[in-house]
C-alpha atoms as a PDB file:
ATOM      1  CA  UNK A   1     -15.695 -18.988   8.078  1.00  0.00           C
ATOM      2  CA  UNK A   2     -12.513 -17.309   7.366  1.00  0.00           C
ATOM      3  CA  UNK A   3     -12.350 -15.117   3.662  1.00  0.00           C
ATOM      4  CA  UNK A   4      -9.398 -16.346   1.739  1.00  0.00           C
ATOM      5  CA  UNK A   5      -8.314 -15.739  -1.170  1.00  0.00           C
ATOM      6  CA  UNK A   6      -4.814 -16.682  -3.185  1.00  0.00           C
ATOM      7  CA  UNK A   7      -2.325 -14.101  -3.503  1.00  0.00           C
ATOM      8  CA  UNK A   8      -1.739 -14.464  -7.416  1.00  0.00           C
ATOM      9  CA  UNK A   9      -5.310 -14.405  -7.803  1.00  0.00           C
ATOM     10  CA  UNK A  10      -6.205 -11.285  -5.915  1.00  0.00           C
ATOM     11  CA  UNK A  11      -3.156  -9.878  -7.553  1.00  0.00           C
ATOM     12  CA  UNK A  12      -4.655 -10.988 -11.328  1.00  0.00           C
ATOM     13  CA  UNK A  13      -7.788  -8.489 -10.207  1.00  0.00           C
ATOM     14  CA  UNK A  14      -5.409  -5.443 -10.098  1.00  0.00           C
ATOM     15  CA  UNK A  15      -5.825  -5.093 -14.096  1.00  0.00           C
ATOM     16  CA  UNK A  16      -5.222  -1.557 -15.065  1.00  0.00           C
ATOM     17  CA  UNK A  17      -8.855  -1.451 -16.730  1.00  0.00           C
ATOM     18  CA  UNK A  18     -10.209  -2.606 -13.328  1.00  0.00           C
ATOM     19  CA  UNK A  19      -9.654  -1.221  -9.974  1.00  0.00           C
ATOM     20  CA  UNK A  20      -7.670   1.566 -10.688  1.00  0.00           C
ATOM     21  CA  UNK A  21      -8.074   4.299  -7.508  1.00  0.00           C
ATOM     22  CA  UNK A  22      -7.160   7.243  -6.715  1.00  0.00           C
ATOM     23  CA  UNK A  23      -4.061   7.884  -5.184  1.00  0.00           C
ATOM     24  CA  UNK A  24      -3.961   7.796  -1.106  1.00  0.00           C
ATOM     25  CA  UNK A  25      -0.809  10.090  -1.068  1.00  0.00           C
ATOM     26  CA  UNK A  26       0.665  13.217  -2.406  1.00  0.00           C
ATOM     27  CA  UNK A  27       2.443  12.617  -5.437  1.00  0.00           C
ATOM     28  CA  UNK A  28       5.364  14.313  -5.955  1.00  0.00           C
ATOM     29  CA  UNK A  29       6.291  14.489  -8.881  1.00  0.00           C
ATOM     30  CA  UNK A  30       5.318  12.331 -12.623  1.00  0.00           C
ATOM     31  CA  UNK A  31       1.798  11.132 -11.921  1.00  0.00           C
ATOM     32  CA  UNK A  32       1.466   7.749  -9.820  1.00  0.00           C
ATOM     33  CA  UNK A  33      -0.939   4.584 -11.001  1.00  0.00           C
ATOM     34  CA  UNK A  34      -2.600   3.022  -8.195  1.00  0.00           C
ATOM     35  CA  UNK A  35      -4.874   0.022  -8.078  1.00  0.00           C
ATOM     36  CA  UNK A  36      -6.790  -1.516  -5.375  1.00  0.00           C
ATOM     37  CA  UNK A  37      -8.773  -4.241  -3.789  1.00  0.00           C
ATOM     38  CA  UNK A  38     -10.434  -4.245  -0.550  1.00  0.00           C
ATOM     39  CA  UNK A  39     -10.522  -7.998   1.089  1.00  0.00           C
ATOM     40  CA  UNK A  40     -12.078  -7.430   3.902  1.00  0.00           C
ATOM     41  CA  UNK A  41     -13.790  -4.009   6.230  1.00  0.00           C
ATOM     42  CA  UNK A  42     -15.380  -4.705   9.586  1.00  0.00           C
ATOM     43  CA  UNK A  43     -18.917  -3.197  10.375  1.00  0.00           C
ATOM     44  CA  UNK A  44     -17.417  -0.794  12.382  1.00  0.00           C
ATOM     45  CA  UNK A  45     -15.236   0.696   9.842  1.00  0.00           C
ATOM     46  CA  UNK A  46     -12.195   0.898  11.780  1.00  0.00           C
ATOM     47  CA  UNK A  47     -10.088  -2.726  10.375  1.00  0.00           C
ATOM     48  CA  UNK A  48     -10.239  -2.831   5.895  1.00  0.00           C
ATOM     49  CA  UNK A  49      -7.507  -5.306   4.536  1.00  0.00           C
ATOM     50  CA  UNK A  50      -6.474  -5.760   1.050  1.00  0.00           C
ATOM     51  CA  UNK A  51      -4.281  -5.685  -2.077  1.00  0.00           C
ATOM     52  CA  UNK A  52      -2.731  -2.478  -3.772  1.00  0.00           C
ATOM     53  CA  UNK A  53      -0.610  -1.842  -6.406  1.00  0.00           C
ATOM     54  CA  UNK A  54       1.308   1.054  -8.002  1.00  0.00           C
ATOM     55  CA  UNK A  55       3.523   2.431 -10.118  1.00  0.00           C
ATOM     56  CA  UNK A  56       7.007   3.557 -10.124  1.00  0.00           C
ATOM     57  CA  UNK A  57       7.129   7.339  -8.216  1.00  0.00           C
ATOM     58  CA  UNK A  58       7.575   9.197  -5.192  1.00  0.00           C
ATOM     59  CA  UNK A  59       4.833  10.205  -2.766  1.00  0.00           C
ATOM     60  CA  UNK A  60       4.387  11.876   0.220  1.00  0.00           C
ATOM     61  CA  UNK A  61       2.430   9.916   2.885  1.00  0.00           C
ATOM     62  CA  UNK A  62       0.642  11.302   6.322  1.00  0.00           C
ATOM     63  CA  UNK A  63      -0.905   8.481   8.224  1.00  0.00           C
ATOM     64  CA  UNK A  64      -2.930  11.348  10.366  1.00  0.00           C
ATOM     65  CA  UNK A  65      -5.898   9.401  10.881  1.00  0.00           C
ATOM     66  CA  UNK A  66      -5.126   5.806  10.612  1.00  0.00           C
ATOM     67  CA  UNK A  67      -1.960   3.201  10.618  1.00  0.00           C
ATOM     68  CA  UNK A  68      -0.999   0.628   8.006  1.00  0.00           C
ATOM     69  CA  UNK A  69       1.253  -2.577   7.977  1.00  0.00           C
ATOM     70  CA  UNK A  70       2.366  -3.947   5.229  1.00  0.00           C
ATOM     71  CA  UNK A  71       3.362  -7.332   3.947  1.00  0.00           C
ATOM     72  CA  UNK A  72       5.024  -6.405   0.359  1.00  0.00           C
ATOM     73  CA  UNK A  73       4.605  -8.907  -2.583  1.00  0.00           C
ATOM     74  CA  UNK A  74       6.774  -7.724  -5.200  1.00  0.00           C
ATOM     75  CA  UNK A  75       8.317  -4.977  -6.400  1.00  0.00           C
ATOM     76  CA  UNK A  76      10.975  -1.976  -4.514  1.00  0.00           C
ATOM     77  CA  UNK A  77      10.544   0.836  -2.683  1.00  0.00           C
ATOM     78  CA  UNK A  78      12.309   2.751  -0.110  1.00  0.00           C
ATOM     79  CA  UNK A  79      10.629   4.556   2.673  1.00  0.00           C
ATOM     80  CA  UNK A  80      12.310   7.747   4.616  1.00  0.00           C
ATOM     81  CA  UNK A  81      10.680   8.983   7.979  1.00  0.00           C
ATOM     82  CA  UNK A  82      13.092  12.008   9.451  1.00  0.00           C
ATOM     83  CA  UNK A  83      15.627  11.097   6.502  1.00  0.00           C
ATOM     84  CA  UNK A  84      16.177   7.606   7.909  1.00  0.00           C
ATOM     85  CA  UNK A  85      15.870   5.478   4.813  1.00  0.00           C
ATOM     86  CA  UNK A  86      14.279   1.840   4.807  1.00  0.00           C
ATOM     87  CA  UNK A  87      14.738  -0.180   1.880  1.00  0.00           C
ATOM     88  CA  UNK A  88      11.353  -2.967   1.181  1.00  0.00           C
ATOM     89  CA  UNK A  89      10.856  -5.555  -1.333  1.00  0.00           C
ATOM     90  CA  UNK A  90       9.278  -8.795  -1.606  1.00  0.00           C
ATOM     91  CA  UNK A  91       8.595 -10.584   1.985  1.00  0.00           C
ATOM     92  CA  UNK A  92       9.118  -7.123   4.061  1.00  0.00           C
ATOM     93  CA  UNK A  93       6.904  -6.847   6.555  1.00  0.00           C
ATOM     94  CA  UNK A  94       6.490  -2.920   7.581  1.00  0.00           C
ATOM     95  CA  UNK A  95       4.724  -1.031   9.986  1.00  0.00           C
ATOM     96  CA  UNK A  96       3.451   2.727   9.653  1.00  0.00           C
ATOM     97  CA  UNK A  97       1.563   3.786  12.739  1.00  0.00           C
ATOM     98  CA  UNK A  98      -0.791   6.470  13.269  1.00  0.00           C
ATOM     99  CA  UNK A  99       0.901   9.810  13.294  1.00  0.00           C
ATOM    100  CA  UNK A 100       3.893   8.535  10.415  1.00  0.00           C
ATOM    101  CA  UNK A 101       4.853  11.107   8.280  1.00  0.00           C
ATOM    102  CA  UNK A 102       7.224  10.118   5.316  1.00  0.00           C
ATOM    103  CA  UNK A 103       7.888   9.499   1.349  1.00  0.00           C
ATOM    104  CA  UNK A 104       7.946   6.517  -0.289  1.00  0.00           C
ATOM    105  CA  UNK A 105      10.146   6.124  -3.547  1.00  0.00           C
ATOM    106  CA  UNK A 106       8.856   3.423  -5.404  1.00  0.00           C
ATOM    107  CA  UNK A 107      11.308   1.792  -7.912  1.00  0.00           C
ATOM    108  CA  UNK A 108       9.652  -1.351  -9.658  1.00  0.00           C
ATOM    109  CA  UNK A 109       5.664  -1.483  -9.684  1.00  0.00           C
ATOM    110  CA  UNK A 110       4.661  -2.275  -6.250  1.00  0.00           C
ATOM    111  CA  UNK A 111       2.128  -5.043  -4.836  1.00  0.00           C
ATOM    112  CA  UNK A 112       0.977  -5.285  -1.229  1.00  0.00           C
ATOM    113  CA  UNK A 113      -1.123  -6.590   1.148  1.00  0.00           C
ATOM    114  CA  UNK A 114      -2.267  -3.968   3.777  1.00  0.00           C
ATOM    115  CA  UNK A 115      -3.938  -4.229   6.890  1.00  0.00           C
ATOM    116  CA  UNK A 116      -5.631  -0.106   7.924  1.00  0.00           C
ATOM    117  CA  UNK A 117      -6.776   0.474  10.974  1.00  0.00           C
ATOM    118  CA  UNK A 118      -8.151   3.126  13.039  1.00  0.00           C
END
């Protein structure tokens, strides 16, 4: 059977008092609220998908170890890899694979769905 869940439900479980998490970046900068949800992690470890949302702030990301795409659900940011900036917002799809090194600036509170592998 396949886990589901609705969006503005899983969302609703992001409450300040419930799932806050550390950061997964370097803030730079005011400090950054993050909170998170895992959906789903396969036995091996290597696939976790979920829901994460954070506060307005800039951060410095290094996807070293594992990748990341994104489906963003509300909210602005813009990401800059070698100072080529991308703009995101609600219904961007965006891909950061292993080895992307970059800051995101994040301009409204930000809610995704993200998909980590390794």
């Amino acid at each position: 059977m396949a886990l589901t869940i609705n969006t503005n439900t899983a969302l609703a479980t992001l409450a300040p008092n419930g799932h806050l998490s550390e950061p997964t970046a370097t803030v730079l900068g005011n400090p950054i609220a993050t909170w998170s949800k895992d959906l789903y992690t396969n036995e091996a470890g290597t696939l976790t998908t979920g829901f994460w949302r954070a506060s307005p702030g800039t951060s410095r990301w290094e996807f070293a170890e594992h990748g990341e795409v994104i489906h963003v659900l509300g909210g602005s940011m813009t990401v800059h890899q070698d100072s080529e900036p991308q703009d995101l917002g609600p219904g961007d799809v965006a891909a950061f694979p292993i080895g992307w090194r970059g800051t995101w600036t994040i301009y409204e509170t930000l809610s995704k769905f993200y998909v980590i592998y390794h």
